[in-house]
N, C-alpha and C. Protein backbone atom coordinates (compact mmCIF):
# COMPACT_ATOMS: atom_id res chain seq x y z
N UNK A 1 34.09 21.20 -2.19
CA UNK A 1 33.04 20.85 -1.23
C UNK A 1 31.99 21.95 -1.21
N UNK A 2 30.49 21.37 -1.23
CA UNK A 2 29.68 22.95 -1.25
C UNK A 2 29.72 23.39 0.25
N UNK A 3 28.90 24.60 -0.03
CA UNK A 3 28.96 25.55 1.63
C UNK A 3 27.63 24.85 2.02
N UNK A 4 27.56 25.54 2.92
CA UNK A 4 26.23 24.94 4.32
C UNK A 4 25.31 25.24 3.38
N UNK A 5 25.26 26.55 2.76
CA UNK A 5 24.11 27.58 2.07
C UNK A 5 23.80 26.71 0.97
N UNK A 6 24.99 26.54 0.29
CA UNK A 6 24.26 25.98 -0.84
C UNK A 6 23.87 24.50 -0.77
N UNK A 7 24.24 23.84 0.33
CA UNK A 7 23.42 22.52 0.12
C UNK A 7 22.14 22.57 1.14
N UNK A 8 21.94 23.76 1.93
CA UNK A 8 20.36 24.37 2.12
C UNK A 8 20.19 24.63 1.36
N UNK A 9 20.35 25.14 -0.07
CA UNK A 9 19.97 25.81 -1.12
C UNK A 9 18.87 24.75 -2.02
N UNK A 10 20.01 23.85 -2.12
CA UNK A 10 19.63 22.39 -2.94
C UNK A 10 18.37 22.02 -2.38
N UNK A 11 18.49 21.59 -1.28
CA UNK A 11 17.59 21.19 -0.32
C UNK A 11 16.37 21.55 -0.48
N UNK A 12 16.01 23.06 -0.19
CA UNK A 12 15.07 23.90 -0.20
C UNK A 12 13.96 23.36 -1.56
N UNK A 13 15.05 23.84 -2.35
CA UNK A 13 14.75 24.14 -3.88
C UNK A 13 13.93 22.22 -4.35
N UNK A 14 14.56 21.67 -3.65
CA UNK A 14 13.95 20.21 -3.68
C UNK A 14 12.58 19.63 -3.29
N UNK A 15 12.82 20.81 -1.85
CA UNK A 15 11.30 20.19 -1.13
C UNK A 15 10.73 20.99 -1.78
N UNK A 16 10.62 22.25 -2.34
CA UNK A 16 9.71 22.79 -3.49
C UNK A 16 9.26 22.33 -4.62
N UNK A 17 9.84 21.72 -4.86
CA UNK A 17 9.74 20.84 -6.80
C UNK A 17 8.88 19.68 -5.73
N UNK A 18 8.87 19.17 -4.77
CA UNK A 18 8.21 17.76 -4.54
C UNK A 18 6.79 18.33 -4.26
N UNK A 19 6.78 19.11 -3.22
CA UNK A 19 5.49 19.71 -3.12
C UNK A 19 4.85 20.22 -4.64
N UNK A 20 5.10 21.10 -5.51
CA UNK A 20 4.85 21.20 -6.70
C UNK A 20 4.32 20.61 -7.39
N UNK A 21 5.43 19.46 -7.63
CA UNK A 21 5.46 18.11 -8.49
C UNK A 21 3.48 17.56 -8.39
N UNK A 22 3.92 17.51 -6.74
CA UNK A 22 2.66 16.97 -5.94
C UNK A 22 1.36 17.56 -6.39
N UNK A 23 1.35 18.79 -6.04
CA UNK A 23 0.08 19.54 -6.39
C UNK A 23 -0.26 19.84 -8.35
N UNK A 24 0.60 20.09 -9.06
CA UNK A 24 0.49 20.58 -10.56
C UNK A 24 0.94 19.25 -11.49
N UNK A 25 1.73 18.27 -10.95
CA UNK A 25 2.39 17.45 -11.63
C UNK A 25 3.41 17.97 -12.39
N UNK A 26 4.22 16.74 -12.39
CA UNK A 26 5.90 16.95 -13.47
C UNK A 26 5.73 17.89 -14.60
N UNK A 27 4.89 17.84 -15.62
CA UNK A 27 4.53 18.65 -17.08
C UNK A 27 3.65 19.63 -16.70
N UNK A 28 2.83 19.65 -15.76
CA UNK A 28 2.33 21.21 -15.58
C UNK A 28 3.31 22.45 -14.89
N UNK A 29 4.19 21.81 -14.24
CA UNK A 29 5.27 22.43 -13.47
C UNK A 29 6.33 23.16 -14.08
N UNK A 30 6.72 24.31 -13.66
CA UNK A 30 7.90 25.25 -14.46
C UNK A 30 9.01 25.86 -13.63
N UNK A 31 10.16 25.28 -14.11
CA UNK A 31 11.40 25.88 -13.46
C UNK A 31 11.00 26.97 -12.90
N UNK A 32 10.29 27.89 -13.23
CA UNK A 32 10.55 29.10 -12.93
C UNK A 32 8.79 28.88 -11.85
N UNK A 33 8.19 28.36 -11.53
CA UNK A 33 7.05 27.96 -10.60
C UNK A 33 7.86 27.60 -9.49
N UNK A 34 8.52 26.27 -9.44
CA UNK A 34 9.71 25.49 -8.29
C UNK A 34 10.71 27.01 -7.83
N UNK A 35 11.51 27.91 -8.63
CA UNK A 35 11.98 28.63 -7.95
C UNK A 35 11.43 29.81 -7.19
N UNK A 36 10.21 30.13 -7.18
CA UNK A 36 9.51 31.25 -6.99
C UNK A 36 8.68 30.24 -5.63
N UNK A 37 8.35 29.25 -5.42
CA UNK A 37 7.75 28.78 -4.21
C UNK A 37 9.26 28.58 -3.31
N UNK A 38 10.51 28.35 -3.72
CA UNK A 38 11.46 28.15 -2.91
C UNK A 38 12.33 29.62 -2.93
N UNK A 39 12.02 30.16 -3.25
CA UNK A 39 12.14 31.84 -2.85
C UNK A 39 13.53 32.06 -3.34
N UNK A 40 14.02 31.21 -4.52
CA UNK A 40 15.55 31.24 -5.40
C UNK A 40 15.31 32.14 -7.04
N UNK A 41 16.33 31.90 -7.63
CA UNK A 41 15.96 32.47 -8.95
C UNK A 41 16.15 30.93 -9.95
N UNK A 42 15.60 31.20 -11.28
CA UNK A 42 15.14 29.78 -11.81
C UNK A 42 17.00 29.49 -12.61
N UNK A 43 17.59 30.79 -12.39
CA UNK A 43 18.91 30.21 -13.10
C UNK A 43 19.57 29.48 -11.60
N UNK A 44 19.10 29.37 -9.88
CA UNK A 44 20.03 28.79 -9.36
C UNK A 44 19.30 27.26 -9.17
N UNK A 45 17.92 26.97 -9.71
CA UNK A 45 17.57 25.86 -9.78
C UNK A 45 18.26 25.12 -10.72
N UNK A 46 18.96 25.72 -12.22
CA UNK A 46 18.99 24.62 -13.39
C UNK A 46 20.44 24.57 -12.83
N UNK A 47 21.33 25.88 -11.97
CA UNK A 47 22.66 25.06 -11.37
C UNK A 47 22.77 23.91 -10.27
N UNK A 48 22.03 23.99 -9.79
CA UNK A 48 21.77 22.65 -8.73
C UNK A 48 21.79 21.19 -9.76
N UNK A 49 20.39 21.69 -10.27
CA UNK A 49 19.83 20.00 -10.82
C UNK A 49 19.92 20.09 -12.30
N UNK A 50 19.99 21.20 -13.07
CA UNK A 50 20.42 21.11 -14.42
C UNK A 50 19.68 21.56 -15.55
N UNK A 51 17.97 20.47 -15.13
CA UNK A 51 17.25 20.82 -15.83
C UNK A 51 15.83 20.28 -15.12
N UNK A 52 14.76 20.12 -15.01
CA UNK A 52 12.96 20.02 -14.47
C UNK A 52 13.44 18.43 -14.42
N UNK A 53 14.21 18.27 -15.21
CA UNK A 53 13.96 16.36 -15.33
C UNK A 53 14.87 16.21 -14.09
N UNK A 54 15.87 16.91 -13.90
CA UNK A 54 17.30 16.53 -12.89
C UNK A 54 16.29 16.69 -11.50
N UNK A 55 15.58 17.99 -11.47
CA UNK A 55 14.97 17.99 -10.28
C UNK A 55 14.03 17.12 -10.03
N UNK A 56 13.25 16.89 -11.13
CA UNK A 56 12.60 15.25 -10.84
C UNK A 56 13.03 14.20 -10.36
N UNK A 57 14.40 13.25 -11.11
CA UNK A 57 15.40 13.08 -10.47
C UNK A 57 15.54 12.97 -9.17
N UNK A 58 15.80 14.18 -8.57
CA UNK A 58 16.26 14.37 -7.00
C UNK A 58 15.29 14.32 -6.20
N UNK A 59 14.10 14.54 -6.49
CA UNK A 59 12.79 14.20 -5.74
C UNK A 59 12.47 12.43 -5.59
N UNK A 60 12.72 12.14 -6.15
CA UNK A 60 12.54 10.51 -6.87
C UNK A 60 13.67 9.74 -5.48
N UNK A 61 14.77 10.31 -5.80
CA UNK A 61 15.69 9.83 -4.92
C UNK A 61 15.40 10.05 -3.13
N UNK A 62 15.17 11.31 -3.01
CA UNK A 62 14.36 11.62 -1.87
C UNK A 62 13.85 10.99 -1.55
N UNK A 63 12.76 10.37 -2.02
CA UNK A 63 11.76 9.59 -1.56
C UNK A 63 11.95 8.21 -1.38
N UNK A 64 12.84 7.98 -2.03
CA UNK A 64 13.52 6.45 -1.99
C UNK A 64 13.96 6.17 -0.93
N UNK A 65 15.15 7.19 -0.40
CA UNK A 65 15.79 7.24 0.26
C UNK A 65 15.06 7.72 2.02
N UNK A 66 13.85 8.29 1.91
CA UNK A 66 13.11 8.62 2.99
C UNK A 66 12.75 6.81 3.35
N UNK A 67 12.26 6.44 2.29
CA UNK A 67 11.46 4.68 2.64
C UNK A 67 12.62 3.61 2.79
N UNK A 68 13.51 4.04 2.51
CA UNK A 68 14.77 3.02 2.99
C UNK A 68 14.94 2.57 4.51
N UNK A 69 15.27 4.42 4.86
CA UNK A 69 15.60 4.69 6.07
C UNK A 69 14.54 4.52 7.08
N UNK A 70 13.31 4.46 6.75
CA UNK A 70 12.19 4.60 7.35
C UNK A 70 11.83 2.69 8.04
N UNK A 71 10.37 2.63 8.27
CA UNK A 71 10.19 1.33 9.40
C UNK A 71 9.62 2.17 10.37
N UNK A 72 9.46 3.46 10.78
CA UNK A 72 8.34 3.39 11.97
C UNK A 72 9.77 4.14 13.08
N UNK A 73 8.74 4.59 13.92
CA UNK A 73 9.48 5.00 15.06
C UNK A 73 8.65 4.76 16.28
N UNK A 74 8.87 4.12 17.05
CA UNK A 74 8.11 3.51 18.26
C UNK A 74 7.63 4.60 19.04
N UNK A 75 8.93 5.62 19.24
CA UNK A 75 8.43 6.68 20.10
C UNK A 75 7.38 7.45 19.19
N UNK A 76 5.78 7.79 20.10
CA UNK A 76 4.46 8.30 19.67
C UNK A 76 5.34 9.51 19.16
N UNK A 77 5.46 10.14 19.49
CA UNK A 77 5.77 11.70 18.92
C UNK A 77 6.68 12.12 18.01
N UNK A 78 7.67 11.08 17.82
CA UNK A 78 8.42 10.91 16.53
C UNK A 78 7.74 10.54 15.38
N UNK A 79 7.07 9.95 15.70
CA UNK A 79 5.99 8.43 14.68
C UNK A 79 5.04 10.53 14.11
N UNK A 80 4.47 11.24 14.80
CA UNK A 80 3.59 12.03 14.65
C UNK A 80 4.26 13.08 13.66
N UNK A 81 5.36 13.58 14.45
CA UNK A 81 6.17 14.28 13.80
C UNK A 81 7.03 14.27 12.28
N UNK A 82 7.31 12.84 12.29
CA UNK A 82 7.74 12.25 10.41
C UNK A 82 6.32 12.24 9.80
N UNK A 83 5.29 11.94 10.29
CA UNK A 83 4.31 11.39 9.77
C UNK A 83 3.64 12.81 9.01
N UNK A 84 3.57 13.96 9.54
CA UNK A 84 3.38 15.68 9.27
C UNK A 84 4.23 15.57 8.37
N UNK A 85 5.42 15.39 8.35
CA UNK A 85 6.41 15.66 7.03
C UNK A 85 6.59 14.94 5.97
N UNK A 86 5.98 13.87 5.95
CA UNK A 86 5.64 13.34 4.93
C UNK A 86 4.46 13.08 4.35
N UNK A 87 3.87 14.30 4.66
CA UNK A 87 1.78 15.10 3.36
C UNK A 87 3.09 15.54 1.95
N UNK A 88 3.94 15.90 1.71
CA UNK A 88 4.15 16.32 0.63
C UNK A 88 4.91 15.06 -0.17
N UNK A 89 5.43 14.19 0.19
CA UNK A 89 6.01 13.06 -0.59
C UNK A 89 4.67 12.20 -0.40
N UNK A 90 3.22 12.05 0.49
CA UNK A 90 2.28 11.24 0.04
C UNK A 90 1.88 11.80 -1.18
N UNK A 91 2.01 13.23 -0.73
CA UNK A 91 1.27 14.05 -2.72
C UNK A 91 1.64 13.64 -3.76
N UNK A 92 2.82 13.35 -3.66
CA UNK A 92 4.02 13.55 -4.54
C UNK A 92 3.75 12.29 -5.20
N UNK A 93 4.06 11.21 -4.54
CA UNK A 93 3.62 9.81 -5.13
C UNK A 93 2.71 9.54 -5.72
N UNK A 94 1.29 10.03 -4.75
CA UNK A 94 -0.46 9.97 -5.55
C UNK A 94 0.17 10.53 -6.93
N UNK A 95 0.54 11.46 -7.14
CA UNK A 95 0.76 11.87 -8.47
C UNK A 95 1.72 11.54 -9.85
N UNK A 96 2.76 10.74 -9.09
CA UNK A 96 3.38 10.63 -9.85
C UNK A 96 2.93 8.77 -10.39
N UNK A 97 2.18 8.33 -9.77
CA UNK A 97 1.51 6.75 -9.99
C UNK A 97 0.71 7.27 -10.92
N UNK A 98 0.22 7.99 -10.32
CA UNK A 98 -1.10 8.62 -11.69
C UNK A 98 -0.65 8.64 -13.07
N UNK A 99 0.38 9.43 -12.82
CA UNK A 99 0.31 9.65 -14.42
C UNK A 99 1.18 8.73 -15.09
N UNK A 100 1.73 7.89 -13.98
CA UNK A 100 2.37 6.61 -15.24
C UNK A 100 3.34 6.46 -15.99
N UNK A 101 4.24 7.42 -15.09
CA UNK A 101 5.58 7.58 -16.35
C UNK A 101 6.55 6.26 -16.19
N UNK A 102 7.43 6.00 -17.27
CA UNK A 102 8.54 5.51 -17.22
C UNK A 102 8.99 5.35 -15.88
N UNK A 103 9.42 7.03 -15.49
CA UNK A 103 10.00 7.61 -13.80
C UNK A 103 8.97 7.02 -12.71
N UNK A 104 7.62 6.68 -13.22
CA UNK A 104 6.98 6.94 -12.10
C UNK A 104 6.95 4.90 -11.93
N UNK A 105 7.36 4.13 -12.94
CA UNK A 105 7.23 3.09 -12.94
C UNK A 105 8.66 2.62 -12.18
N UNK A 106 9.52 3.40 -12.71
CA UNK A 106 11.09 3.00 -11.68
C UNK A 106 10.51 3.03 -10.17
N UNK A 107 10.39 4.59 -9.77
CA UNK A 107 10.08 4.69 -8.85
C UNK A 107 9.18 3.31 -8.02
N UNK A 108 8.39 3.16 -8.31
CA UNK A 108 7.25 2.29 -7.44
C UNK A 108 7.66 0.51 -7.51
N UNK A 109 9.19 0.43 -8.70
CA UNK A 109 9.94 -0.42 -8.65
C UNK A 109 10.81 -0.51 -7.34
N UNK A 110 11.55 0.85 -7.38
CA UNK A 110 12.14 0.84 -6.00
C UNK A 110 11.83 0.75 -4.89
N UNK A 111 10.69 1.35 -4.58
CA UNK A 111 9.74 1.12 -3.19
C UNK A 111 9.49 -0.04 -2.85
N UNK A 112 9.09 -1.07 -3.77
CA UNK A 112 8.62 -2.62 -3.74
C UNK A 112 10.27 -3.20 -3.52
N UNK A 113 11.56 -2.88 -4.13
CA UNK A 113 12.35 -3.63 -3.61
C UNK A 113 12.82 -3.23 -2.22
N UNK A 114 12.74 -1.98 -1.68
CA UNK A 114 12.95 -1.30 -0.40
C UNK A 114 12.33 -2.29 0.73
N UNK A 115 10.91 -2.41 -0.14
CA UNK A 115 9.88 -3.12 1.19
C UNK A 115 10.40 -4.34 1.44
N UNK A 116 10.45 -4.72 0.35
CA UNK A 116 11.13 -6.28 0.17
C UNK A 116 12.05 -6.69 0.97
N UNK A 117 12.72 -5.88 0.62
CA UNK A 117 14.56 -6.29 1.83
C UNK A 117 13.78 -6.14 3.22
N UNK A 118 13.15 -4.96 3.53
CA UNK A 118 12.77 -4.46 4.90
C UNK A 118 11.56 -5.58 5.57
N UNK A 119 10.69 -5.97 4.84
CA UNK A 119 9.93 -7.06 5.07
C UNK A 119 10.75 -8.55 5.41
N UNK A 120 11.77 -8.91 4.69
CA UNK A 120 12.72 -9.92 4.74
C UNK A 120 13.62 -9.79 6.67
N UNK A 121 13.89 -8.37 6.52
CA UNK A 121 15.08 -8.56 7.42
C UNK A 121 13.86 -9.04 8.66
N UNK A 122 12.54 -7.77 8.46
CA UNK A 122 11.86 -7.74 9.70
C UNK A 122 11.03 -9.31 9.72
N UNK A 123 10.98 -10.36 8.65
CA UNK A 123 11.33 -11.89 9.18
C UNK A 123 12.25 -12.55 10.04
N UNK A 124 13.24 -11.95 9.60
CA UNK A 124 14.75 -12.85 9.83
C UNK A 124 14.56 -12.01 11.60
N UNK A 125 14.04 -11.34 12.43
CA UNK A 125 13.73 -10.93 13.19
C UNK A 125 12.44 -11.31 14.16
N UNK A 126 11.91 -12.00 13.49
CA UNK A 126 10.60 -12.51 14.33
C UNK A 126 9.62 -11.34 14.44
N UNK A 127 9.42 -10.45 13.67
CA UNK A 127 8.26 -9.55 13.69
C UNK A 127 7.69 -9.69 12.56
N UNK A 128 7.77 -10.34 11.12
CA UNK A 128 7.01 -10.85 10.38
C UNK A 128 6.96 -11.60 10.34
N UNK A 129 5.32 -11.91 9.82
CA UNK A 129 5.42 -13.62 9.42
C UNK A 129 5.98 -14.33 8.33
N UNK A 130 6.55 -15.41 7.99
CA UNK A 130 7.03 -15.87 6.81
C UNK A 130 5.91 -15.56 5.68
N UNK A 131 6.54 -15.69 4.76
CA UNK A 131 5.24 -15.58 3.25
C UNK A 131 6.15 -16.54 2.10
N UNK A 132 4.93 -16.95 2.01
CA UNK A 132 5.04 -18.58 0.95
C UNK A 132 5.86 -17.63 -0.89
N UNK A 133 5.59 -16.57 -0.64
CA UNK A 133 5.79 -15.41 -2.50
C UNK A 133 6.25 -14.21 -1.60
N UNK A 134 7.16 -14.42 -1.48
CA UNK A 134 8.07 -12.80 -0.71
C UNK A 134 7.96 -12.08 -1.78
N UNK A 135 8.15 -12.12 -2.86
CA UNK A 135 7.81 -10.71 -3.77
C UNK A 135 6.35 -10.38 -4.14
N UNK A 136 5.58 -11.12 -4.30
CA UNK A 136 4.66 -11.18 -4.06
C UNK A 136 3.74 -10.25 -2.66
N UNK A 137 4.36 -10.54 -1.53
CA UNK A 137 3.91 -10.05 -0.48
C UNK A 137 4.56 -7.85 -0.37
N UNK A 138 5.52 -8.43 -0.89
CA UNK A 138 6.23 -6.69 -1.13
C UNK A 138 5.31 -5.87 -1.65
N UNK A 139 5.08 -6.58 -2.95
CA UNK A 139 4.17 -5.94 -3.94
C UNK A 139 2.81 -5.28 -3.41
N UNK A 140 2.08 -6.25 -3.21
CA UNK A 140 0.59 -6.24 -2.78
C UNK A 140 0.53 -4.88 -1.27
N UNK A 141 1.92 -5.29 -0.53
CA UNK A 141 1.88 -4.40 0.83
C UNK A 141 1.95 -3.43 0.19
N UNK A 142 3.08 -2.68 -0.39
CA UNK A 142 3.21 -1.36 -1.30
C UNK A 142 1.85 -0.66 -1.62
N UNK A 143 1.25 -2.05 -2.50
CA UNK A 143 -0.26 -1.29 -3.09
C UNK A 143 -0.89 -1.07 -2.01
N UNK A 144 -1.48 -1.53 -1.18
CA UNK A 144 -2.03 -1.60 -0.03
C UNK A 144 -1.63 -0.05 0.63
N UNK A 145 -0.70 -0.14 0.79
CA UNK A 145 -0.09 1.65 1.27
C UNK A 145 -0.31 2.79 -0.12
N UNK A 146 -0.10 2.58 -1.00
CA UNK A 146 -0.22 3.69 -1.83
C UNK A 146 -1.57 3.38 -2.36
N UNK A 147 -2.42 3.14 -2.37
CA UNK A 147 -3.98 2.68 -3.26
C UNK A 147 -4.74 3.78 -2.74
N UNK A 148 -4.82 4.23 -1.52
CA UNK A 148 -5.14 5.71 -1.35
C UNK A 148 -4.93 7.13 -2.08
N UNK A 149 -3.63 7.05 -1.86
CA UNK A 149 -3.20 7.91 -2.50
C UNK A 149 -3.21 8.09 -4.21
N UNK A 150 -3.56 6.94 -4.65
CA UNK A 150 -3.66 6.60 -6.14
C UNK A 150 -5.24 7.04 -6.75
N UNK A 151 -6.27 6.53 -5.16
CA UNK A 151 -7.55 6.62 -5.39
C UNK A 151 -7.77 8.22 -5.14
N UNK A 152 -6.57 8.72 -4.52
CA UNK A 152 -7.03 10.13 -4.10
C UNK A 152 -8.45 10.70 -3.77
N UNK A 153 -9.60 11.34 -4.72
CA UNK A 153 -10.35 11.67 -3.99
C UNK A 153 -11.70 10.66 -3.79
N UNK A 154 -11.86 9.94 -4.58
CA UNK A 154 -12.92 8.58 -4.29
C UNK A 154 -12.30 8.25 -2.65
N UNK A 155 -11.31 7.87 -1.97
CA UNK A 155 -11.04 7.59 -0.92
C UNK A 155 -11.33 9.16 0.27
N UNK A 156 -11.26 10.32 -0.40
CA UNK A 156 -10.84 10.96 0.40
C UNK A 156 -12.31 11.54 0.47
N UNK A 157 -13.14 11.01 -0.33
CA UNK A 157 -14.86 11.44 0.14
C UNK A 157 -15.53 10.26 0.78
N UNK A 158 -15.23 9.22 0.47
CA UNK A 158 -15.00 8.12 1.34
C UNK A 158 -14.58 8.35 3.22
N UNK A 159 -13.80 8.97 3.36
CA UNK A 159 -13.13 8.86 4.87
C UNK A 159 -13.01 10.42 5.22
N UNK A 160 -13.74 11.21 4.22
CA UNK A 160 -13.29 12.82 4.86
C UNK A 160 -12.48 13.06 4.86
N UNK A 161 -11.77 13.22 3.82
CA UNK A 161 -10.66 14.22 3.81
C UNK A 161 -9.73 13.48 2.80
N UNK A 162 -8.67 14.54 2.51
CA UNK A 162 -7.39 14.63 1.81
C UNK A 162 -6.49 13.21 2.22
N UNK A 163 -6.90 12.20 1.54
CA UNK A 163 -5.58 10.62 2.19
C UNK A 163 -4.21 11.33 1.95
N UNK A 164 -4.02 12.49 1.67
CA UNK A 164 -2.27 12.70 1.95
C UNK A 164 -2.03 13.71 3.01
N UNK A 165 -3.50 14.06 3.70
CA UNK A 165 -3.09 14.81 5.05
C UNK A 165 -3.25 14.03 6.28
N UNK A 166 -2.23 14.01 7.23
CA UNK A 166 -1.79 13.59 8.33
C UNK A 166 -3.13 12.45 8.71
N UNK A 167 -4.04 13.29 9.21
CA UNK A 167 -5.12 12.71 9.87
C UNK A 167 -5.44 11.88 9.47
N UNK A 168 -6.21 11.99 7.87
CA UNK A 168 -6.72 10.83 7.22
C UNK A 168 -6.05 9.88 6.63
N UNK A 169 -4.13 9.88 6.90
CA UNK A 169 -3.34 8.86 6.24
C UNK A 169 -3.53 7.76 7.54
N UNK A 170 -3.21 8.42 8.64
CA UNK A 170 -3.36 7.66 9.81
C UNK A 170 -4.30 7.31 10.32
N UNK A 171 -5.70 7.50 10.32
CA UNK A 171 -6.48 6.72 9.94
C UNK A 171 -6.47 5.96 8.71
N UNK A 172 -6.32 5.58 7.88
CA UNK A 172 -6.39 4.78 7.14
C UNK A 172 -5.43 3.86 7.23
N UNK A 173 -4.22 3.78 7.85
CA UNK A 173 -2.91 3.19 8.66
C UNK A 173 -3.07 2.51 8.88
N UNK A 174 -3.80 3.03 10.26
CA UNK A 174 -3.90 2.29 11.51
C UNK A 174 -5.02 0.86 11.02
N UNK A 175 -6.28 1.50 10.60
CA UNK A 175 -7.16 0.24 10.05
C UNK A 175 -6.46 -0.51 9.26
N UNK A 176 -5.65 -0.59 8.43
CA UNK A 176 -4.41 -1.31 7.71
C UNK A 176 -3.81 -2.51 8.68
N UNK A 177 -3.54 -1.25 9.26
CA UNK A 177 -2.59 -2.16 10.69
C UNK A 177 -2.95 -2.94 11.65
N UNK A 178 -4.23 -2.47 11.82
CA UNK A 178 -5.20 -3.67 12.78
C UNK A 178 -5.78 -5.07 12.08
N UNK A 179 -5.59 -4.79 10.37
CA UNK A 179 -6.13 -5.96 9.68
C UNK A 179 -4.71 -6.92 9.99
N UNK A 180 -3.34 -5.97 9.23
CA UNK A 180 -2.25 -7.18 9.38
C UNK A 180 -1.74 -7.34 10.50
N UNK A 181 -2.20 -6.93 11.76
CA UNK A 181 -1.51 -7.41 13.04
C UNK A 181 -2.22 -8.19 13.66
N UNK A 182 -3.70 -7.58 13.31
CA UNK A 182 -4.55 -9.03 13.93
C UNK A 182 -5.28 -9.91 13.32
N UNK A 183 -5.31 -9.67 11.65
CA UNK A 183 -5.68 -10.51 10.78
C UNK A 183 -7.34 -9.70 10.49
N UNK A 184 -7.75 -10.38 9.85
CA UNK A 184 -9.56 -10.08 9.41
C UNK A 184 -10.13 -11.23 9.24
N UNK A 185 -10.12 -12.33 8.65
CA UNK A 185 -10.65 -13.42 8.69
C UNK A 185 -10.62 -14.47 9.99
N UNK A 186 -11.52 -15.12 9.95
CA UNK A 186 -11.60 -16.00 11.29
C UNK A 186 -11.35 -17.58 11.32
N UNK A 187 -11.18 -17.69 9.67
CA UNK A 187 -10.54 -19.29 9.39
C UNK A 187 -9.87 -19.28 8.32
N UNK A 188 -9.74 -20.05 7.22
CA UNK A 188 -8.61 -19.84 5.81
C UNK A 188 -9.25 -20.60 4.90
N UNK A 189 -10.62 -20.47 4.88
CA UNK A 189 -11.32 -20.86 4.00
C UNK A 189 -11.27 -20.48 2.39
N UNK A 190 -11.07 -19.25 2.51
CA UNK A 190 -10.38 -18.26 1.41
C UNK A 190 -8.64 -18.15 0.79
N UNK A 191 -8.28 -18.63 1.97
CA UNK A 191 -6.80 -18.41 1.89
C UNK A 191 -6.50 -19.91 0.71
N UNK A 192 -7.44 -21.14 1.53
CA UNK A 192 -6.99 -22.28 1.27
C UNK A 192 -7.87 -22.37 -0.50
N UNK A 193 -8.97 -21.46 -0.69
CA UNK A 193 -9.51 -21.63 -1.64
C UNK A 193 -8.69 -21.25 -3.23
N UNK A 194 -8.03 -19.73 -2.63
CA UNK A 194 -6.93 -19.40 -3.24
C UNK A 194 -5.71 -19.58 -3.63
N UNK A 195 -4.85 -20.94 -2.90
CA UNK A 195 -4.47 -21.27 -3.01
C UNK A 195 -4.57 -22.74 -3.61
N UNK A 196 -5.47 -23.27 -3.99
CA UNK A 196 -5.85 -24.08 -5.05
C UNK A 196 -6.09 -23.56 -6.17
N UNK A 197 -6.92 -22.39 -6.01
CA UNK A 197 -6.81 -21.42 -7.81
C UNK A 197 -5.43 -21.41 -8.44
N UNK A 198 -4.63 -20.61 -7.27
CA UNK A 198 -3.06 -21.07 -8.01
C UNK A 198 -2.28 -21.66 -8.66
N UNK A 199 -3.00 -22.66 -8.33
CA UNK A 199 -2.24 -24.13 -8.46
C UNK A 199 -2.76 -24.61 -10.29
N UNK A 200 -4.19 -24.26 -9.90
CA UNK A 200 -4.49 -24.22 -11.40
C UNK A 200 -4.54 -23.56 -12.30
N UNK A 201 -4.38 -21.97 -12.11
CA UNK A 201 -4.12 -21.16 -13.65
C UNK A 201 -2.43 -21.21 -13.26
N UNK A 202 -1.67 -21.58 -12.56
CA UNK A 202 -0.69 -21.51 -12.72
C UNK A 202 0.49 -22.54 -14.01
């Protein structure tokens, strides 16, 4: 079983490689960069995770595992408080969409099935609305949340500022959130138009 230390150790050494990851990307990044921001030596990083790819890896999972568990927290100051701690996994993502890897294509696989289930249950609940293409709807929401972060700075001269710092994610959220809670259109003129396109390149 490890000690307390060393699975703070792990830990540490993790949220360093994500922040990293975030700012230099996966291939600009060096074992020995990740251990020197997490204040370890680069031989106790490759015992943790093995090798730059393992710690990639564990960042990947992180983040998976943050959006699993995640859905929001009603209480304001919780909602504020996750929302601060997650500028380094928005980095992290902007960057790793960017560059398009294999990893970065799993990844944004997993997120879309995460949403999916979580969009489903929060149907089977009466807080979403049904959708005619449930995968479909996963998909598009996902982009919709990460397209900022993808557009990085075109958006972030756009709205002032950094879309992976606090302020300007939540602004950009919230306007998100006021379109799908209260809609944007005022009839389904479009909806219904589009849904005849369907019908025919389909």
């Amino acid at each position: 079983m490890r000690s307390v230390d060393d699975m703070t150790a792990r830990a540490r050494i993790r949220d360093a490689a994500l922040a990293r990851f975030g700012l230099d990307g996966v291939a600009g990044t060096s074992v020995r960069a990740v251990a020197a921001d997490a204040g370890v030596s680069p031989a106790l990083v490759l015992h943790h995770f093995e090798s730059k790819e393992g710690l990639r890896r564990a960042c990947d999972e992180h983040v998976l595992a943050l959006i699993r568990s995640g859905g929001g927290d009603s209480d304001v100051s919780g909602l504020v408080e996750s929302l601060r701690a997650a500028t380094p996994v928005r980095r992290y993502l902007g960057r790793a969409l960017v560059e398009a890897t294999d990893e970065a294509r799993a990844l944004f696989a997993g997120i879309v099935e995460s949403t999916r289930r979580w969009l489903a249950e929060r149907e089977a609940e009466g807080a979403v609305r049904p959708a005619a293409d449930e995968r479909a709807r996963a998909v598009t929401y996902v982009s919709w949340l990460l397209a900022p972060l993808v557009l990085g700075d075109l958006v972030g001269e756009a709205l002032g500022g950094d879309p992976a710092e606090t302020s300007v994610a939540v602004r950009g959220a919230r306007a998100g959130l006021e379109m799908l809670t209260h809609g944007l259109f005022t009839d389904e003129r479009w909806l219904t138009a589009f849904t005849a396109a369907q019908r025919e390149v389909s």
